[in-house]
PDB file of N, CA and C in Angstrom:
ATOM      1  N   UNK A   1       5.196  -5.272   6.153  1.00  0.00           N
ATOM      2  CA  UNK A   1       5.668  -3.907   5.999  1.00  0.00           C
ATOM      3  C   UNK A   1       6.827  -3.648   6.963  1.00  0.00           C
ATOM      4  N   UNK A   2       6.734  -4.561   8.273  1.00  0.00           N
ATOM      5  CA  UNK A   2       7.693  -3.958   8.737  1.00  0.00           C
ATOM      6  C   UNK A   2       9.130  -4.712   8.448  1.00  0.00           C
ATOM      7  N   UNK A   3       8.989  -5.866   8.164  1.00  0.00           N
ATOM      8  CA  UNK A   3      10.424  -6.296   7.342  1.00  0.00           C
ATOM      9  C   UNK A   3      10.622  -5.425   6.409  1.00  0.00           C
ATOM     10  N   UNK A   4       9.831  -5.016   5.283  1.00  0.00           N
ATOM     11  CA  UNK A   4      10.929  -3.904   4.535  1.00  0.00           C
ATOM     12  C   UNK A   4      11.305  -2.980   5.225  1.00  0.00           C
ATOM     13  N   UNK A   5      10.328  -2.577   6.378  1.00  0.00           N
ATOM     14  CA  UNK A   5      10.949  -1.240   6.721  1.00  0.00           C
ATOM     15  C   UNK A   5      12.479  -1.812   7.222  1.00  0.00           C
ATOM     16  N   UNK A   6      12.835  -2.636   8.088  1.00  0.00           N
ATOM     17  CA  UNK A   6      13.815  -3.212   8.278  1.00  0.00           C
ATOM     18  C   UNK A   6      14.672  -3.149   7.513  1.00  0.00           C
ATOM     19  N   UNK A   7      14.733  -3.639   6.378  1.00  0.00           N
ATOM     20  CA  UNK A   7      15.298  -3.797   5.075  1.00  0.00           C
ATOM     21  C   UNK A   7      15.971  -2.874   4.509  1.00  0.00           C
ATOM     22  N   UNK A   8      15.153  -1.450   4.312  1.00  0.00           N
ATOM     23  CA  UNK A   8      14.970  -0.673   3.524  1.00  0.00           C
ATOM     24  C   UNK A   8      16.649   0.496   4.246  1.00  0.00           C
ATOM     25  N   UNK A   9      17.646   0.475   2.862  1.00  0.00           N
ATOM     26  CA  UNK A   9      18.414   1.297   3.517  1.00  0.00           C
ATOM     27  C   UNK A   9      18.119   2.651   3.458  1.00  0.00           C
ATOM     28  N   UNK A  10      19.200   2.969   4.623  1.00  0.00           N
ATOM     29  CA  UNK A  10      18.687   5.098   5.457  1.00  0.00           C
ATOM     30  C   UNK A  10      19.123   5.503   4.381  1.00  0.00           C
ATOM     31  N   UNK A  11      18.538   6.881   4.396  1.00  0.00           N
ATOM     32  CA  UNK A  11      19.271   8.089   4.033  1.00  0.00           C
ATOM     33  C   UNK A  11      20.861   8.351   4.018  1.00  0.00           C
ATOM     34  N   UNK A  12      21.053   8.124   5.617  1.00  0.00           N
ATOM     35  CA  UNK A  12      22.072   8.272   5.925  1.00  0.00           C
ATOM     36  C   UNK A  12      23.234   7.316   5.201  1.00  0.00           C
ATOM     37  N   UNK A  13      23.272   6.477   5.099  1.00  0.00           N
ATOM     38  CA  UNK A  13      23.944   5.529   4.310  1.00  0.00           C
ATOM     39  C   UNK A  13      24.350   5.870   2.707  1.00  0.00           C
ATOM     40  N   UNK A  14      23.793   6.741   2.497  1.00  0.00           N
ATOM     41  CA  UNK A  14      24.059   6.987   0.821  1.00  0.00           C
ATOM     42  C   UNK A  14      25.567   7.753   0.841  1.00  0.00           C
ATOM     43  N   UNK A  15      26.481   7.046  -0.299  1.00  0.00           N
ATOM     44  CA  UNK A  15      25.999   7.106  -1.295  1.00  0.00           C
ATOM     45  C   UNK A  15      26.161   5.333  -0.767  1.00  0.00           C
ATOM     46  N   UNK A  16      25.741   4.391  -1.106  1.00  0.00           N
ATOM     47  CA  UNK A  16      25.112   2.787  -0.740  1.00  0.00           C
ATOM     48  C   UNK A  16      25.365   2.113  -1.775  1.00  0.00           C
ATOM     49  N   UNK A  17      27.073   1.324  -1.618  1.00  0.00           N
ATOM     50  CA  UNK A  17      27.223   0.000  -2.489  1.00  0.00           C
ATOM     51  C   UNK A  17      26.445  -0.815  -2.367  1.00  0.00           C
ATOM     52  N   UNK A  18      26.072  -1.602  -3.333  1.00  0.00           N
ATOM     53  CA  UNK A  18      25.645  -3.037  -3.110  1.00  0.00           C
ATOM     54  C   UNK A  18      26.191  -4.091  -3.825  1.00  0.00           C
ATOM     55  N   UNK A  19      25.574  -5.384  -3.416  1.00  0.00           N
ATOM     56  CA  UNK A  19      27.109  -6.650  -3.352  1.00  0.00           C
ATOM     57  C   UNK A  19      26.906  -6.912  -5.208  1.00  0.00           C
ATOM     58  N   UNK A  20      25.943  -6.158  -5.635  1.00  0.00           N
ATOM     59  CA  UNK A  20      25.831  -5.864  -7.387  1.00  0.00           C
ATOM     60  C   UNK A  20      26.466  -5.547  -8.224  1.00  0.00           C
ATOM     61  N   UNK A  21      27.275  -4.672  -7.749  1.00  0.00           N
ATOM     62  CA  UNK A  21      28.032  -3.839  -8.154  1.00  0.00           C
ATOM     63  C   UNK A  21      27.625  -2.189  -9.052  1.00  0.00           C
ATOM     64  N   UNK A  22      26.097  -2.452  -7.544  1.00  0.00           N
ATOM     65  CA  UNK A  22      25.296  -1.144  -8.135  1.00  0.00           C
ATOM     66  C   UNK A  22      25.862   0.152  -7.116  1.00  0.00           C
ATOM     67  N   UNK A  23      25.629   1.284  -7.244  1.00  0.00           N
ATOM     68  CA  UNK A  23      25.748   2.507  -6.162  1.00  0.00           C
ATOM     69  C   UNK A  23      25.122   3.079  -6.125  1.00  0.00           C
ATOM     70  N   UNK A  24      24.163   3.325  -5.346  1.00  0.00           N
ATOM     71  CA  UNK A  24      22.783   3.923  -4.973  1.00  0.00           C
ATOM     72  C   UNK A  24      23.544   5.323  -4.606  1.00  0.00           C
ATOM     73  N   UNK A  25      23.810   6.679  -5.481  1.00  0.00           N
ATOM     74  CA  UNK A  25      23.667   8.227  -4.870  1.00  0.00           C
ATOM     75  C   UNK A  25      22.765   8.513  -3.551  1.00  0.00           C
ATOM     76  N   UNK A  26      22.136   8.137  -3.989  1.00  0.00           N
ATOM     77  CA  UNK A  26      20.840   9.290  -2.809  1.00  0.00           C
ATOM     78  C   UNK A  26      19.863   8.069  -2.949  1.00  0.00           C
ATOM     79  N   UNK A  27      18.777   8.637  -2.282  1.00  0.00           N
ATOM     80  CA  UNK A  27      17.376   7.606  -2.011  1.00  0.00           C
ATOM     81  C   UNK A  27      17.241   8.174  -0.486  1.00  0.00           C
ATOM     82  N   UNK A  28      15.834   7.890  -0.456  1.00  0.00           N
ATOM     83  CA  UNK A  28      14.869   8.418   0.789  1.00  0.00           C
ATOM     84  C   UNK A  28      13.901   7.239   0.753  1.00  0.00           C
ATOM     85  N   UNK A  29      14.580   5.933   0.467  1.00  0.00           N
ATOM     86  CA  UNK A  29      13.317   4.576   0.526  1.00  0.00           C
ATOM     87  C   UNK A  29      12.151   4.752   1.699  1.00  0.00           C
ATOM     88  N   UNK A  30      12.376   4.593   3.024  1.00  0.00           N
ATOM     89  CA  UNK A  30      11.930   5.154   3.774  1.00  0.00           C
ATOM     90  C   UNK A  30      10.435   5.931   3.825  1.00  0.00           C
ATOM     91  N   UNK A  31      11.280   7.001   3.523  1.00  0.00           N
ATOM     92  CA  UNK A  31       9.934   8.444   2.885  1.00  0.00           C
ATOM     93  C   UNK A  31       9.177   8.154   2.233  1.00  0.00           C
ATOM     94  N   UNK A  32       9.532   7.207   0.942  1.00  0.00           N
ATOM     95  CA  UNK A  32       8.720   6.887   0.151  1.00  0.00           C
ATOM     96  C   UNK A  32       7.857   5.912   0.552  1.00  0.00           C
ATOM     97  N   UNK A  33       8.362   4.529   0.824  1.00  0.00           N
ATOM     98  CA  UNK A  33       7.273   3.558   1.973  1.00  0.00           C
ATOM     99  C   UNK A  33       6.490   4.227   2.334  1.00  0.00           C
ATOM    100  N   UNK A  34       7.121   5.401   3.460  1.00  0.00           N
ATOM    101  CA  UNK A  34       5.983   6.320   4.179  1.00  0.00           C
ATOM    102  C   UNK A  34       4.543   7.106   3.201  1.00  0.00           C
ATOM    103  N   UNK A  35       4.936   7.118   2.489  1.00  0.00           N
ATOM    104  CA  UNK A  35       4.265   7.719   1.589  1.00  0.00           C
ATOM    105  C   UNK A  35       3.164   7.004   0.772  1.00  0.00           C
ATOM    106  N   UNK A  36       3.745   6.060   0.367  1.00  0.00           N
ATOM    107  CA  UNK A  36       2.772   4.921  -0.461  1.00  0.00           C
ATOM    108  C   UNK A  36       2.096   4.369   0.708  1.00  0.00           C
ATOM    109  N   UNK A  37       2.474   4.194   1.646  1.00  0.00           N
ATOM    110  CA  UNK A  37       1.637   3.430   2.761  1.00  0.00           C
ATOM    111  C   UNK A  37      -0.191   4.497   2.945  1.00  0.00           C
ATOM    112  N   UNK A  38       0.737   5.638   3.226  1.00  0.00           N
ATOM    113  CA  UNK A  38      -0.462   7.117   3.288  1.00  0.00           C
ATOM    114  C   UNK A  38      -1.057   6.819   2.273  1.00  0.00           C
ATOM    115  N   UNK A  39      -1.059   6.775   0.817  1.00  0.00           N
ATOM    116  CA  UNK A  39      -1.618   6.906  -0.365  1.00  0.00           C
ATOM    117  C   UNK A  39      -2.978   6.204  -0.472  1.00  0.00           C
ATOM    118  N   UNK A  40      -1.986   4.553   0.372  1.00  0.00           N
ATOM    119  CA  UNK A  40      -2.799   3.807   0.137  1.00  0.00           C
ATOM    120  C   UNK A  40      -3.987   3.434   0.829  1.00  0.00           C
ATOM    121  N   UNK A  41      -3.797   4.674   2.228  1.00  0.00           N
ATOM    122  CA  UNK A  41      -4.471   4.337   3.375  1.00  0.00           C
ATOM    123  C   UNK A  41      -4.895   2.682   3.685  1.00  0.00           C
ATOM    124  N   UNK A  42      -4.051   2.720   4.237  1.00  0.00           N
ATOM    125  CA  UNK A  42      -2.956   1.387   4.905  1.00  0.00           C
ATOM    126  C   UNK A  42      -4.041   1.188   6.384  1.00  0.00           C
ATOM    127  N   UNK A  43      -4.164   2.709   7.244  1.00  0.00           N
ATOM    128  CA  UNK A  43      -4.736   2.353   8.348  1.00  0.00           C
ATOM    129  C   UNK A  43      -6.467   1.981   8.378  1.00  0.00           C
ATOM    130  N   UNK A  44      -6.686   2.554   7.097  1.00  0.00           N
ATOM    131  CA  UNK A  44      -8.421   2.017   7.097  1.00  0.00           C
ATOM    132  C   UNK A  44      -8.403   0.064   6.518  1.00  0.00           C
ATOM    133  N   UNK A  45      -7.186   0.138   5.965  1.00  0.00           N
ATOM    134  CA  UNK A  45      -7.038  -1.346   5.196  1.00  0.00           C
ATOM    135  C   UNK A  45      -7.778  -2.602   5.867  1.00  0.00           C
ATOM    136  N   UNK A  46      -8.049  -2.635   7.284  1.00  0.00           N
ATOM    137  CA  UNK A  46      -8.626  -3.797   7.601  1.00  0.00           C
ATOM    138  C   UNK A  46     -10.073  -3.675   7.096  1.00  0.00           C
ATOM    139  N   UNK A  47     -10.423  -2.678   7.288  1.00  0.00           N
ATOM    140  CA  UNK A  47     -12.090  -2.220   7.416  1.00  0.00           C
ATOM    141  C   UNK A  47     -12.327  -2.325   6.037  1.00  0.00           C
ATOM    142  N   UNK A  48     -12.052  -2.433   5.294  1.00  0.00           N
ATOM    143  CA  UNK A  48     -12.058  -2.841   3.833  1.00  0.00           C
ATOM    144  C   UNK A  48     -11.913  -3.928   3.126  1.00  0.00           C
ATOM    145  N   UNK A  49     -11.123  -4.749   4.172  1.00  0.00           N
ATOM    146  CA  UNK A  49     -10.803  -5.826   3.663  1.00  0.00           C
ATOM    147  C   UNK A  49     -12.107  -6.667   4.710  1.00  0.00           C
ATOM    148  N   UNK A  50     -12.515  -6.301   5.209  1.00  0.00           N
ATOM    149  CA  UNK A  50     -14.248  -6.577   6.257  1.00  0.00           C
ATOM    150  C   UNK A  50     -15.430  -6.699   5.393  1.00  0.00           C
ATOM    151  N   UNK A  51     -15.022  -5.407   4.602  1.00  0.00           N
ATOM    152  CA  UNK A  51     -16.345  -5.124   4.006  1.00  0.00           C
ATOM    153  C   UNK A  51     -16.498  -5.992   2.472  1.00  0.00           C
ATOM    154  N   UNK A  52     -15.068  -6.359   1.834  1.00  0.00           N
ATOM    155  CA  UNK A  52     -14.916  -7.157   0.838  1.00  0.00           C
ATOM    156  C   UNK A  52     -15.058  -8.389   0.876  1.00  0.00           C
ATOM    157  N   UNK A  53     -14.974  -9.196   2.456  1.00  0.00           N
ATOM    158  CA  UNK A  53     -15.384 -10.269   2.676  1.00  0.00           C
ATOM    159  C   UNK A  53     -16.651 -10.802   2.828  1.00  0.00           C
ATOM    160  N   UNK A  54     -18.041  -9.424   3.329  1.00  0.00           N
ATOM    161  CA  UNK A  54     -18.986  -9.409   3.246  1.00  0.00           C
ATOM    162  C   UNK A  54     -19.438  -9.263   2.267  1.00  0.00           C
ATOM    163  N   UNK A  55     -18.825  -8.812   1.021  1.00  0.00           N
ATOM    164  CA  UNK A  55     -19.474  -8.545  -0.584  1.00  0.00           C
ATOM    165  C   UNK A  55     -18.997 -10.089  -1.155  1.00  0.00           C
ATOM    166  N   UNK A  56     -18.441 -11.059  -0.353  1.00  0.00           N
ATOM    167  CA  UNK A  56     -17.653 -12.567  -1.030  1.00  0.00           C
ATOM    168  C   UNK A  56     -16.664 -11.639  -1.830  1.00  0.00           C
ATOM    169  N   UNK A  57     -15.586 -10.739  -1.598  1.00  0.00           N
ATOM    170  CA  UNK A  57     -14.355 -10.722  -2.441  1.00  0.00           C
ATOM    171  C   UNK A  57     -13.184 -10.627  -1.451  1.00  0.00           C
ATOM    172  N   UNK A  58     -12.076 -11.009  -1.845  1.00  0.00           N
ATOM    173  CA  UNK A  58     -10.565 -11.343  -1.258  1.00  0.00           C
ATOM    174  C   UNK A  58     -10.176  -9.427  -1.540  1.00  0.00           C
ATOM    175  N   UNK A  59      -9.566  -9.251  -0.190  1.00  0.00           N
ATOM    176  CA  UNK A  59      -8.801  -8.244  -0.645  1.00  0.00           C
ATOM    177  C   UNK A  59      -7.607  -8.262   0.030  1.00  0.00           C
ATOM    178  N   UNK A  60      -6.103  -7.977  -0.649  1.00  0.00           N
ATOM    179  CA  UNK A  60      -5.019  -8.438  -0.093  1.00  0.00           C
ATOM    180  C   UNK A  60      -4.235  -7.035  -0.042  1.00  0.00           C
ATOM    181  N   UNK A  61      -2.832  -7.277   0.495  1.00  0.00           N
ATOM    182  CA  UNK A  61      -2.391  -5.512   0.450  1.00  0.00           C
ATOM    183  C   UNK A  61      -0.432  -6.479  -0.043  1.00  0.00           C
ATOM    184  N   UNK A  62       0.042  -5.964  -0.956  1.00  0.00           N
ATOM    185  CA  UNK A  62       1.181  -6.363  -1.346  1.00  0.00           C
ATOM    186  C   UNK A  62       2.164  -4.745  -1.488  1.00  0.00           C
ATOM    187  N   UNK A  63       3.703  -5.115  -1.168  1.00  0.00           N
ATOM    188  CA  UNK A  63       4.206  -4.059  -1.028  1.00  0.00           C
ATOM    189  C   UNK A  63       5.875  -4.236  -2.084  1.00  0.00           C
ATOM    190  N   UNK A  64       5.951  -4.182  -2.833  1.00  0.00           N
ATOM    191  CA  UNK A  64       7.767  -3.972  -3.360  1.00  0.00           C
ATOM    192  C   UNK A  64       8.152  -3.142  -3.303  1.00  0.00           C
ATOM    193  N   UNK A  65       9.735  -2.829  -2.934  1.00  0.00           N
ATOM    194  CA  UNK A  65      10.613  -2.355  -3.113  1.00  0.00           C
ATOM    195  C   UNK A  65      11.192  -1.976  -4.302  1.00  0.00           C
ATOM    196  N   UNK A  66      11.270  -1.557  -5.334  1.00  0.00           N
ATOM    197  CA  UNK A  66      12.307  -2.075  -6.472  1.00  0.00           C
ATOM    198  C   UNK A  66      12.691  -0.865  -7.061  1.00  0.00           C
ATOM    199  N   UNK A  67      14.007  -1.482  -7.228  1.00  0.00           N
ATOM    200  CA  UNK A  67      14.961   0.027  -7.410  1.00  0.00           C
ATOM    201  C   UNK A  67      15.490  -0.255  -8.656  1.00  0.00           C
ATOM    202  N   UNK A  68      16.030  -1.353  -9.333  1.00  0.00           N
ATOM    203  CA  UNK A  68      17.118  -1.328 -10.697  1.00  0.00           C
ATOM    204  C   UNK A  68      15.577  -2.100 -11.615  1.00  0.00           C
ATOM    205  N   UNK A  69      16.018  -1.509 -12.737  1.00  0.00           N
ATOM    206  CA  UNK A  69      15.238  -1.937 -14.097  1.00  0.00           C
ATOM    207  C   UNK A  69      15.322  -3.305 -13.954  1.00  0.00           C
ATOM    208  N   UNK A  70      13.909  -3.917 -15.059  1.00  0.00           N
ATOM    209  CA  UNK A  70      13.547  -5.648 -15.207  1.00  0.00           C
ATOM    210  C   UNK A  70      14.086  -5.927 -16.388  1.00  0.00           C
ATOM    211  N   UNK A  71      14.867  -4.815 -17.324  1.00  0.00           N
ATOM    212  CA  UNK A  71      15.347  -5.518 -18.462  1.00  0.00           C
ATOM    213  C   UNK A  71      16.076  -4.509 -18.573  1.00  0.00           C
ATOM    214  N   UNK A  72      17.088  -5.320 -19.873  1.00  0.00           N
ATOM    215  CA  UNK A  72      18.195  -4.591 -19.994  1.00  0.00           C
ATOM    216  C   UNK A  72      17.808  -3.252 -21.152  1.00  0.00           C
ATOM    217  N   UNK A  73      18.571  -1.903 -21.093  1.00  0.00           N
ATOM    218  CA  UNK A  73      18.030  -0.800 -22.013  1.00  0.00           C
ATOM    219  C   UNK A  73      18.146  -1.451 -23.630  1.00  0.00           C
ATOM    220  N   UNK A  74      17.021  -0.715 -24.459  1.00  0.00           N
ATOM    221  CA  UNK A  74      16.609  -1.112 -25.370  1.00  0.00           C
ATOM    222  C   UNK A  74      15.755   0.062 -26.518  1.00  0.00           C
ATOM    223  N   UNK A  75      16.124  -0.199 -27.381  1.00  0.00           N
ATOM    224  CA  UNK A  75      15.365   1.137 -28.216  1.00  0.00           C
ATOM    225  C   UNK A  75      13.885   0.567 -28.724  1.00  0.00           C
ATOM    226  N   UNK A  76      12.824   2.104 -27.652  1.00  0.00           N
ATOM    227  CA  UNK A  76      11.558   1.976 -27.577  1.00  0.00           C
ATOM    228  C   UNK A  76      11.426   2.602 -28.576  1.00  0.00           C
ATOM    229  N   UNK A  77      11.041   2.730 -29.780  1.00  0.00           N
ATOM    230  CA  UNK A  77      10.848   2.956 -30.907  1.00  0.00           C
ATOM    231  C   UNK A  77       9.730   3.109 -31.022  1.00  0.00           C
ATOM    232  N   UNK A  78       8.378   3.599 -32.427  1.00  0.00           N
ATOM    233  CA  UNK A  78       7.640   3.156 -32.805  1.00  0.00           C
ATOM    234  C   UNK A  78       7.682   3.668 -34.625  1.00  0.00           C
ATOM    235  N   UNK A  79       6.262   2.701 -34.801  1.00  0.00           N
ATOM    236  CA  UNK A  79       6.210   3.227 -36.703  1.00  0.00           C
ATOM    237  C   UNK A  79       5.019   2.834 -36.820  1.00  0.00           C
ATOM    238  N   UNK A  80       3.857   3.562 -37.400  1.00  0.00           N
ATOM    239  CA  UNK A  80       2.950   2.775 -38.141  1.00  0.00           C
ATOM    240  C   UNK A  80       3.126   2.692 -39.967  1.00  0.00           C
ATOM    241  N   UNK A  81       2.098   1.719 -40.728  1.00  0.00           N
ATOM    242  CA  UNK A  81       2.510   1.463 -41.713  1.00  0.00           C
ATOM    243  C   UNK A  81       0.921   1.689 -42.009  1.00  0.00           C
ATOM    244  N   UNK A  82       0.631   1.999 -43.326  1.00  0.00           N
ATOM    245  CA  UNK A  82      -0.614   1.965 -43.922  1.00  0.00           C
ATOM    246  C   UNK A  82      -0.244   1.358 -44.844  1.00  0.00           C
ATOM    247  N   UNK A  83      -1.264   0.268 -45.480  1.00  0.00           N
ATOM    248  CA  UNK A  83      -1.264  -0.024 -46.786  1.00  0.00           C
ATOM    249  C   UNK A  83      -2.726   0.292 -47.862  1.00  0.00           C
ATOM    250  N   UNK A  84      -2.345  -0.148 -49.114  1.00  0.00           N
ATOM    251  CA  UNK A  84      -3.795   0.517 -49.527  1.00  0.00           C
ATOM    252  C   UNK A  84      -4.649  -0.624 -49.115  1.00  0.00           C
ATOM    253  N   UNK A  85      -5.241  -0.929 -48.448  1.00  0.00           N
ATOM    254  CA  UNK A  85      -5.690  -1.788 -48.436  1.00  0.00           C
ATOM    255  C   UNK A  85      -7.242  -1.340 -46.965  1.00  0.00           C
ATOM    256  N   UNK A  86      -6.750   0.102 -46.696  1.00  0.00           N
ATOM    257  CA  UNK A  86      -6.586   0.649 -45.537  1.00  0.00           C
ATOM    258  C   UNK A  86      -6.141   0.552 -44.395  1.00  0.00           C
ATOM    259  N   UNK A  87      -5.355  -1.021 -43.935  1.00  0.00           N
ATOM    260  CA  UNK A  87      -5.315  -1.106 -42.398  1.00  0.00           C
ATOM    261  C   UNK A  87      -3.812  -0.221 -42.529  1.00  0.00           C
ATOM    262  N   UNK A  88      -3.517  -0.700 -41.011  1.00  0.00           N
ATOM    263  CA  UNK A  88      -2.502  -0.297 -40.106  1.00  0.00           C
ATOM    264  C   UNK A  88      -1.684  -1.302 -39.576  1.00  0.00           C
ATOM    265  N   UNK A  89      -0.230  -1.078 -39.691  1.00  0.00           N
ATOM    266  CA  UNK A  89       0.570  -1.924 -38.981  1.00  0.00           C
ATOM    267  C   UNK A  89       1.407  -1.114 -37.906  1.00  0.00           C
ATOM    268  N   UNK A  90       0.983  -1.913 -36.610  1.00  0.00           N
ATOM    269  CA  UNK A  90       2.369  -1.060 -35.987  1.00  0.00           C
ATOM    270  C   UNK A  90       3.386  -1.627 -35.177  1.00  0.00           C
ATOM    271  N   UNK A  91       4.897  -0.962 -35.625  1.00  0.00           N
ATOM    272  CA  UNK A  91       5.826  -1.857 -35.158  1.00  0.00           C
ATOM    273  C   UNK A  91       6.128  -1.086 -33.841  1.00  0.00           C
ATOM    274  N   UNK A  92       6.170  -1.989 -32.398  1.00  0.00           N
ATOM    275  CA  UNK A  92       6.867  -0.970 -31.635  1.00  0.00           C
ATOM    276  C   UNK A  92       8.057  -1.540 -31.426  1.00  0.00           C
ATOM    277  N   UNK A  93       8.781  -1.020 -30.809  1.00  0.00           N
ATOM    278  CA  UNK A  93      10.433  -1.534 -30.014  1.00  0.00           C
ATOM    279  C   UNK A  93      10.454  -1.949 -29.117  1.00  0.00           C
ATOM    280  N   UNK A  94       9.489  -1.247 -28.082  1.00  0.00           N
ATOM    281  CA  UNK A  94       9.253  -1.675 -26.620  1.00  0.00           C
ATOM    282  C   UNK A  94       9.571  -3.358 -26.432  1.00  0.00           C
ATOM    283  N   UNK A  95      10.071  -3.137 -24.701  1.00  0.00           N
ATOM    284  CA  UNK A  95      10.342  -4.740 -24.537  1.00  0.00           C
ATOM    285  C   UNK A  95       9.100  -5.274 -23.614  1.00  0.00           C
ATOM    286  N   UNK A  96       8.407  -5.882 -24.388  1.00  0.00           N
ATOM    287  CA  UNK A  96       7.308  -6.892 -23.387  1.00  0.00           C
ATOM    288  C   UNK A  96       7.745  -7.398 -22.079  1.00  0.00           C
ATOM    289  N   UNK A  97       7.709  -7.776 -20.881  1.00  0.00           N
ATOM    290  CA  UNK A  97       7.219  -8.368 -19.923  1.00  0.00           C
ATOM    291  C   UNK A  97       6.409  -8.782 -19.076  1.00  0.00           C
ATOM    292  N   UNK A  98       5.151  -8.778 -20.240  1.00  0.00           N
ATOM    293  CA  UNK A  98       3.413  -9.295 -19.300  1.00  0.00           C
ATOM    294  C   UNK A  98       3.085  -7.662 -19.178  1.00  0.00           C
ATOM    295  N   UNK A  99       3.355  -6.978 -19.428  1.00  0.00           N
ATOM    296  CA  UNK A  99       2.463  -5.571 -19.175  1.00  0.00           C
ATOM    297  C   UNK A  99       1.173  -5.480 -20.373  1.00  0.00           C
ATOM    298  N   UNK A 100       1.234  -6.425 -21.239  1.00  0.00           N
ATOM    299  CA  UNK A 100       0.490  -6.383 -22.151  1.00  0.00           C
ATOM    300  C   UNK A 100       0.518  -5.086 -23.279  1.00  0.00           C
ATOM    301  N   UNK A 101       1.942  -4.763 -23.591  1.00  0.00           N
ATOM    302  CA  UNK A 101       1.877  -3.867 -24.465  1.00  0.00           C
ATOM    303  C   UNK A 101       1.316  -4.100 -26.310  1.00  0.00           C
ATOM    304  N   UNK A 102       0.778  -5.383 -26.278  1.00  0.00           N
ATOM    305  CA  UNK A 102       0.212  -5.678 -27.741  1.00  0.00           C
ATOM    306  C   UNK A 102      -1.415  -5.297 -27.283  1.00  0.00           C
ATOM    307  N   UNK A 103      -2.164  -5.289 -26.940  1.00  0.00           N
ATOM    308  CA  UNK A 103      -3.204  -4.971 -26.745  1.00  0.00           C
ATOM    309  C   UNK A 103      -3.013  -3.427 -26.295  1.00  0.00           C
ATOM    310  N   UNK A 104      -2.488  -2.429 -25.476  1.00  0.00           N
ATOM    311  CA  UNK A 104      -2.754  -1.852 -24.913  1.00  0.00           C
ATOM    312  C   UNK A 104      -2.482  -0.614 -26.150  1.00  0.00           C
ATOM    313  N   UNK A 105      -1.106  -0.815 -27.128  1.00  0.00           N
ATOM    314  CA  UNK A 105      -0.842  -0.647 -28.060  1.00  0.00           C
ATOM    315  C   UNK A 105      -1.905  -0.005 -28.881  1.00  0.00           C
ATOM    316  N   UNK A 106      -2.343  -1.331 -29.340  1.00  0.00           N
ATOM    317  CA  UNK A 106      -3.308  -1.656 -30.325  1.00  0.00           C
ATOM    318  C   UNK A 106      -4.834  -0.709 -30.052  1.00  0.00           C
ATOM    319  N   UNK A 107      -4.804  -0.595 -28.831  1.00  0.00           N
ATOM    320  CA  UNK A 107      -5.867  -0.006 -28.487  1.00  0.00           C
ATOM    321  C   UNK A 107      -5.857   1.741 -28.647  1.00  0.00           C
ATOM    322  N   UNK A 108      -4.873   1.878 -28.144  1.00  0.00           N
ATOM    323  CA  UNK A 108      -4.528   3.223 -28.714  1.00  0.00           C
ATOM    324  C   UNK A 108      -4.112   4.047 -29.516  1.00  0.00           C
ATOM    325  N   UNK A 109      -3.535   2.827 -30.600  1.00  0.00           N
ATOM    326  CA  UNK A 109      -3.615   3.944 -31.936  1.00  0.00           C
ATOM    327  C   UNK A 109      -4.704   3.508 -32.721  1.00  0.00           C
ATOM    328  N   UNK A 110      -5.712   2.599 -32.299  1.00  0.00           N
ATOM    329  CA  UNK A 110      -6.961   2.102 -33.028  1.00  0.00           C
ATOM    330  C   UNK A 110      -8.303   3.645 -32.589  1.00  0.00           C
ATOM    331  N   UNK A 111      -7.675   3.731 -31.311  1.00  0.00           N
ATOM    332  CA  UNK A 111      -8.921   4.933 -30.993  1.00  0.00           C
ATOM    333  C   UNK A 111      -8.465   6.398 -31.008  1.00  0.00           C
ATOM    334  N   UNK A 112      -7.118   6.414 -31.283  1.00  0.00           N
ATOM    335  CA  UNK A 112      -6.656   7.738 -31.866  1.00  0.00           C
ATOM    336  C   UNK A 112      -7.073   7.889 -33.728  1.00  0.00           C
ATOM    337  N   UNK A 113      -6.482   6.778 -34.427  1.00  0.00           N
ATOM    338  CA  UNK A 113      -7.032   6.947 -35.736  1.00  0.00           C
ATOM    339  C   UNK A 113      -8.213   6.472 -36.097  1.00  0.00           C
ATOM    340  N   UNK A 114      -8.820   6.191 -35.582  1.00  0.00           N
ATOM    341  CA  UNK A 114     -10.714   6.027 -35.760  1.00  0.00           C
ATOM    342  C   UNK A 114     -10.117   4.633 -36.547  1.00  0.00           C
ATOM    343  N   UNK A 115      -9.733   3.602 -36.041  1.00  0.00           N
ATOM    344  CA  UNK A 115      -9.220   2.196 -36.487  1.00  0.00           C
ATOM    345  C   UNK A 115     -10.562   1.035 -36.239  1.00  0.00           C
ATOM    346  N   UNK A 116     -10.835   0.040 -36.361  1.00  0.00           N
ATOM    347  CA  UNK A 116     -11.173  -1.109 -35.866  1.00  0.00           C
ATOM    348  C   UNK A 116      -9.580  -1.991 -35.418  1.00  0.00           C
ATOM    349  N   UNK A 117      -9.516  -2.330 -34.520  1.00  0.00           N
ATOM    350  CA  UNK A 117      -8.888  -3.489 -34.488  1.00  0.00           C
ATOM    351  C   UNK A 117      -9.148  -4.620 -34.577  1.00  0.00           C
ATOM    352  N   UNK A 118      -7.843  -5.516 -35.041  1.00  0.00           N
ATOM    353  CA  UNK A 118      -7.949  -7.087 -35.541  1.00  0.00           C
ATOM    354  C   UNK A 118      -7.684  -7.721 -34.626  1.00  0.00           C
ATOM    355  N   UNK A 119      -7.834  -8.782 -34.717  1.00  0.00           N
ATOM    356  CA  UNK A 119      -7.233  -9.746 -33.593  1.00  0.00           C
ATOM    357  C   UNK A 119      -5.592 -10.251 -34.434  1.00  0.00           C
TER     358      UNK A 119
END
């Protein structure tokens, strides 16, 4: 944590080129660290990670930074399709990257329209 804090540019610094050829306006990185750290109650974190070792489980504490999008913009779309047949097809637009949007999808317009889902 404290290398990002290191890391992490001021306030003061805005508006903040980077060697990207991005320009950061504004940002309060900082504040926010500060903040997620609180959220996460950071200072009870050992005592937890004590008590998870006594239950036999790993507990770890991971922190990112991240400021610019993981993919490039893209039209999030959606459509479902009925056929007579009764099912459902649905196309989305969305761009996958492991978030598991085919299941998560699937799950929710299966339990909004009283669906079974397929595999």
């Amino acid at each position: 944590m404290e290398l990002r804090r290191r890391n992490t540019i001021p306030a003061d610094a805005m508006p903040y080129k980077t060697g990207l050829t991005f320009t950061y306006d504004c940002g309060e990185f900082e504040k926010s660290m500060d903040m997620a750290l609180e959220m996460a109650d950071v200072a009870s974190f050992e005592k937890r990670r004590v008590q998870s070792r006594r239950d036999g489980k790993l507990r770890g504490l991971g922190m990112s930074n991240t400021i610019e999008r993981a993919a490039a913009p893209s039209y999030e779309g959606a459509e479902i399709r009925f056929d007579r047949s009764g099912s459902a097809t649905l196309f989305s637009g969305s761009s996958n990257h492991g978030q598991g949007h085919e299941t998560a999808f699937k799950q929710i317009v299966c339990d909004k329209l009283g669906l079974h889902p397929m595999t």
